[in-house]
C-alpha atoms as a PDB file:
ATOM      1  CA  UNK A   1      73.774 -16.132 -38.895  1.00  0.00           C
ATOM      2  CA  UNK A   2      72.134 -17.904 -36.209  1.00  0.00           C
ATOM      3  CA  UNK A   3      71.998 -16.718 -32.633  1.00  0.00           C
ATOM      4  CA  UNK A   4      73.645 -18.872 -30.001  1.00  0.00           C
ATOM      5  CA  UNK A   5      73.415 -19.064 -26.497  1.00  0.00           C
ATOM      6  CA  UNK A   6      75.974 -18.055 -24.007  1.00  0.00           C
ATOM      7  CA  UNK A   7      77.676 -21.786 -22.868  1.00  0.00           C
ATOM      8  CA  UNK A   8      78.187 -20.807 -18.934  1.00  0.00           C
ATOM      9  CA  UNK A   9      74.508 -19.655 -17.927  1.00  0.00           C
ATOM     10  CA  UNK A  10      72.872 -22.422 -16.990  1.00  0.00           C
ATOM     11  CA  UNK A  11      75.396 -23.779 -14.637  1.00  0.00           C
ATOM     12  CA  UNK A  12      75.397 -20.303 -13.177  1.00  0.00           C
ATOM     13  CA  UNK A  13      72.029 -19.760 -12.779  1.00  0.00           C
ATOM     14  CA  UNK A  14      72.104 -23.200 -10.779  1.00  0.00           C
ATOM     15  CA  UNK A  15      75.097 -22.724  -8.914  1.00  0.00           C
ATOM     16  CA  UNK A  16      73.428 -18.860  -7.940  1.00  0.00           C
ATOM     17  CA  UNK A  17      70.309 -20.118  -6.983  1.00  0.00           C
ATOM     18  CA  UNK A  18      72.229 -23.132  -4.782  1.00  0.00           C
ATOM     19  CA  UNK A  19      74.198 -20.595  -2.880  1.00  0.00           C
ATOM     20  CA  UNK A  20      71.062 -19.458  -0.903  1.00  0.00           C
ATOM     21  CA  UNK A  21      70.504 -23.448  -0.061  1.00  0.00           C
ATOM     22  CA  UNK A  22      73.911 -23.642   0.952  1.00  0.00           C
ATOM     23  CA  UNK A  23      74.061 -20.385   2.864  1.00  0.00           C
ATOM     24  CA  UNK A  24      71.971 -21.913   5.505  1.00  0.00           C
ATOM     25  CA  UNK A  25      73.800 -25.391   5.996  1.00  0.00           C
ATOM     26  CA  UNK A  26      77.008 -24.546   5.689  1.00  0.00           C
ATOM     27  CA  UNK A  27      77.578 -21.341   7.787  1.00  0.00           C
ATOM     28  CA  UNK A  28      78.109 -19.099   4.828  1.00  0.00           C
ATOM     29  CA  UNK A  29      81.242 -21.088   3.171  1.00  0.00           C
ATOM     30  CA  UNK A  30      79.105 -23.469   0.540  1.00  0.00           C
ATOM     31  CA  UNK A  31      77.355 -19.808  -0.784  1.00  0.00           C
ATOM     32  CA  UNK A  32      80.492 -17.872  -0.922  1.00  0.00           C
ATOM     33  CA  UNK A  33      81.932 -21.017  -2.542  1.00  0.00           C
ATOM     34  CA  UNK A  34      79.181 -21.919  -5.124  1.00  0.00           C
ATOM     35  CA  UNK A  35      78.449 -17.911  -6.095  1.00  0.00           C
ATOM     36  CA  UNK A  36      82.289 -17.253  -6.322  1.00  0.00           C
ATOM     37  CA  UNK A  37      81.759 -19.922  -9.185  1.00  0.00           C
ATOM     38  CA  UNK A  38      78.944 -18.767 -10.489  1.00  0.00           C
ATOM     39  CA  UNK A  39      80.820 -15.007 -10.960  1.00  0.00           C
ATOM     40  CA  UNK A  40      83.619 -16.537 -12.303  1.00  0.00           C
ATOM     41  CA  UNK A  41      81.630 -18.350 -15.259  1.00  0.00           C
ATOM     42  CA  UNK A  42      79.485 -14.974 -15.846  1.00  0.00           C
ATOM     43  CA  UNK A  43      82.891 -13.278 -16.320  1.00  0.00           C
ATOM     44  CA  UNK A  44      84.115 -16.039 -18.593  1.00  0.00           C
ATOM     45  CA  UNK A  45      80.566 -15.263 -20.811  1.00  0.00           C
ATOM     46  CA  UNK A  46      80.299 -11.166 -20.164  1.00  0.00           C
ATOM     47  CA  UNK A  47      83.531 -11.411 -22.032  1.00  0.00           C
ATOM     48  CA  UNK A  48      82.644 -13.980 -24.704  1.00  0.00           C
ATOM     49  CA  UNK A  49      79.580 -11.597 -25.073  1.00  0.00           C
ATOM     50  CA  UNK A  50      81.623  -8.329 -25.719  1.00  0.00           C
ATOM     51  CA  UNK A  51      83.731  -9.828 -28.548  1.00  0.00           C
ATOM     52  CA  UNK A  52      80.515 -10.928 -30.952  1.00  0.00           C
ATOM     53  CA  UNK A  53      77.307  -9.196 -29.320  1.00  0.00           C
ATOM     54  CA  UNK A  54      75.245 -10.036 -32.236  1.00  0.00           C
ATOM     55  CA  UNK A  55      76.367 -13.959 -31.771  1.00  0.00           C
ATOM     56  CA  UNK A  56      74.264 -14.566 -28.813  1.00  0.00           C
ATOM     57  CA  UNK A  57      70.709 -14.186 -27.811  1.00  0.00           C
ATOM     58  CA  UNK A  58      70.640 -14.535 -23.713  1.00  0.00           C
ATOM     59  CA  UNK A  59      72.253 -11.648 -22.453  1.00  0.00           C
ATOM     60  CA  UNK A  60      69.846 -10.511 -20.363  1.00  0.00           C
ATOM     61  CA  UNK A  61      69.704 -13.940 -18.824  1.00  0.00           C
ATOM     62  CA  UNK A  62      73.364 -13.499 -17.863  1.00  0.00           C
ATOM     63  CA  UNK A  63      72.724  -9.981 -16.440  1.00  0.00           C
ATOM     64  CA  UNK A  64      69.864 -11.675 -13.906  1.00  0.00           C
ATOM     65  CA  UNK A  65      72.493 -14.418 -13.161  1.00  0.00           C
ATOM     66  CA  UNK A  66      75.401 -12.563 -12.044  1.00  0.00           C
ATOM     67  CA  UNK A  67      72.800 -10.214  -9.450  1.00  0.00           C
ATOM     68  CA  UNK A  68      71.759 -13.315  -8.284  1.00  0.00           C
ATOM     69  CA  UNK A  69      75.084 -14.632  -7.812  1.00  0.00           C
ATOM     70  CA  UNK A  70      76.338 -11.248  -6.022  1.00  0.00           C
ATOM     71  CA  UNK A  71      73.345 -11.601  -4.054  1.00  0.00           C
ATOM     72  CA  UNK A  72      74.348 -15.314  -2.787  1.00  0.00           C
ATOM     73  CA  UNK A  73      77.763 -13.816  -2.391  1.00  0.00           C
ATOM     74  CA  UNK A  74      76.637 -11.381  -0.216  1.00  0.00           C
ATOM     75  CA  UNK A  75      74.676 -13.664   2.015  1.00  0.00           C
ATOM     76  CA  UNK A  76      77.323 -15.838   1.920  1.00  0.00           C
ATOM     77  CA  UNK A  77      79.485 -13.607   3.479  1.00  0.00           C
ATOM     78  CA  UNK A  78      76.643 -11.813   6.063  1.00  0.00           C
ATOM     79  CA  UNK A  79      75.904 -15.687   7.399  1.00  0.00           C
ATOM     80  CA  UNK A  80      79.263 -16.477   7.580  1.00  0.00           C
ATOM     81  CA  UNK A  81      80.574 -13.617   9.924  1.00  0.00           C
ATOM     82  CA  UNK A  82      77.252 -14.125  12.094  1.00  0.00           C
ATOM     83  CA  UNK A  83      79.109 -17.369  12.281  1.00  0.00           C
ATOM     84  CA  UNK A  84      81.874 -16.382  13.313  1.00  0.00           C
ATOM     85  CA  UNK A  85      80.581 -14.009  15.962  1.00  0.00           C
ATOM     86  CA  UNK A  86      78.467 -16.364  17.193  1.00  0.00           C
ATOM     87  CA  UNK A  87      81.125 -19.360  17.766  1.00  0.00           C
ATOM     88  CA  UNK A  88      83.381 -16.169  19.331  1.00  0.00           C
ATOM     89  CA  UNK A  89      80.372 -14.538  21.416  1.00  0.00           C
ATOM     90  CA  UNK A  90      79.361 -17.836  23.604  1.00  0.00           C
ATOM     91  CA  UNK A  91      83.201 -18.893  24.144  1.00  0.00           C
ATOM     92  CA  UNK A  92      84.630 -20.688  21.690  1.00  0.00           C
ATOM     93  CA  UNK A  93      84.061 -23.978  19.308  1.00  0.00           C
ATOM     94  CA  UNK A  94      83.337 -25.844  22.360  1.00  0.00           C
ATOM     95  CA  UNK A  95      80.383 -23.713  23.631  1.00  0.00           C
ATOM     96  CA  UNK A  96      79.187 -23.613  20.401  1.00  0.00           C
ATOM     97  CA  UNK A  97      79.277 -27.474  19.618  1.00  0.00           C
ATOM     98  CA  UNK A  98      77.341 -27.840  23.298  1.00  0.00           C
ATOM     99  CA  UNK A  99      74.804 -25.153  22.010  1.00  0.00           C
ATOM    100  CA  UNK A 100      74.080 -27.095  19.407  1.00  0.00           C
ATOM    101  CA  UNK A 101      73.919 -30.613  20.651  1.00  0.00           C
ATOM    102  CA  UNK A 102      71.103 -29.244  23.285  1.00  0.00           C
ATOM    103  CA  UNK A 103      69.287 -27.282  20.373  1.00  0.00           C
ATOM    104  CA  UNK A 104      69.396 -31.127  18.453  1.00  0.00           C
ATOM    105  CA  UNK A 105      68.069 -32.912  21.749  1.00  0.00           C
ATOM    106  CA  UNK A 106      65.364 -30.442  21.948  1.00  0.00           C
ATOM    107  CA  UNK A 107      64.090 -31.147  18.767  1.00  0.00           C
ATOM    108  CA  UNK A 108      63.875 -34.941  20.038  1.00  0.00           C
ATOM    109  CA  UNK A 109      66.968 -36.041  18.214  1.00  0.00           C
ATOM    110  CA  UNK A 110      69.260 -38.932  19.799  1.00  0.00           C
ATOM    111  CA  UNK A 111      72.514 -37.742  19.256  1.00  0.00           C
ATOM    112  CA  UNK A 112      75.260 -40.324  20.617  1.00  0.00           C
END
């Protein structure tokens, strides 16, 4: 019988290697988000794998996906507290908005 490929690596291979992109624009939430996803779908295929072993040839391929996805997970989660203690540490949403608007005008961006 012919060997098959697991059907949920791809898209979690991308969505893993997105969560790094999206740990740094979206304050942690877009990695946690797109890695969460990623786990989920390398569940969904760990346990397809289990049932017919011989069925599939890119196991090892799934293995590298899901550290990569725990990995995004886990910066996910490390940016997003730093988030959080940063909005909390200069005195609120506020502060932190203000912080960022002079970072922006520094830069030589017009902002409103």
């Amino acid at each position: 019988m012919e060997q098959q490929k697991l059907p949920n690596v791809t898209i979690a291979l991308v969505l893993s290697i997105l969560s790094f992109i999206c740990c740094c624009f979206s304050v942690g939430i877009g990695g946690i988000l797109l890695s969460g996803i990623a786990l989920f779908l390398v569940n969904k295929d760990t346990k397809l794998y289990s049932e017919n072993p011989e069925d599939y040839s890119n196991f090892s391929t799934l293995k590298t996906t899901k550290i990569i996805a725990i990995i995004g997970l886990v910066l996910g989660v490390l940016t997003f507290l730093w988030g959080i203690y940063s909005i909390t540490s200069i005195g609120g949403w506020d502060a932190y908005l203000e912080q960022q608007r002079e970072v922006w005008e520094q830069m030589g961006v017009e902002l409103e």
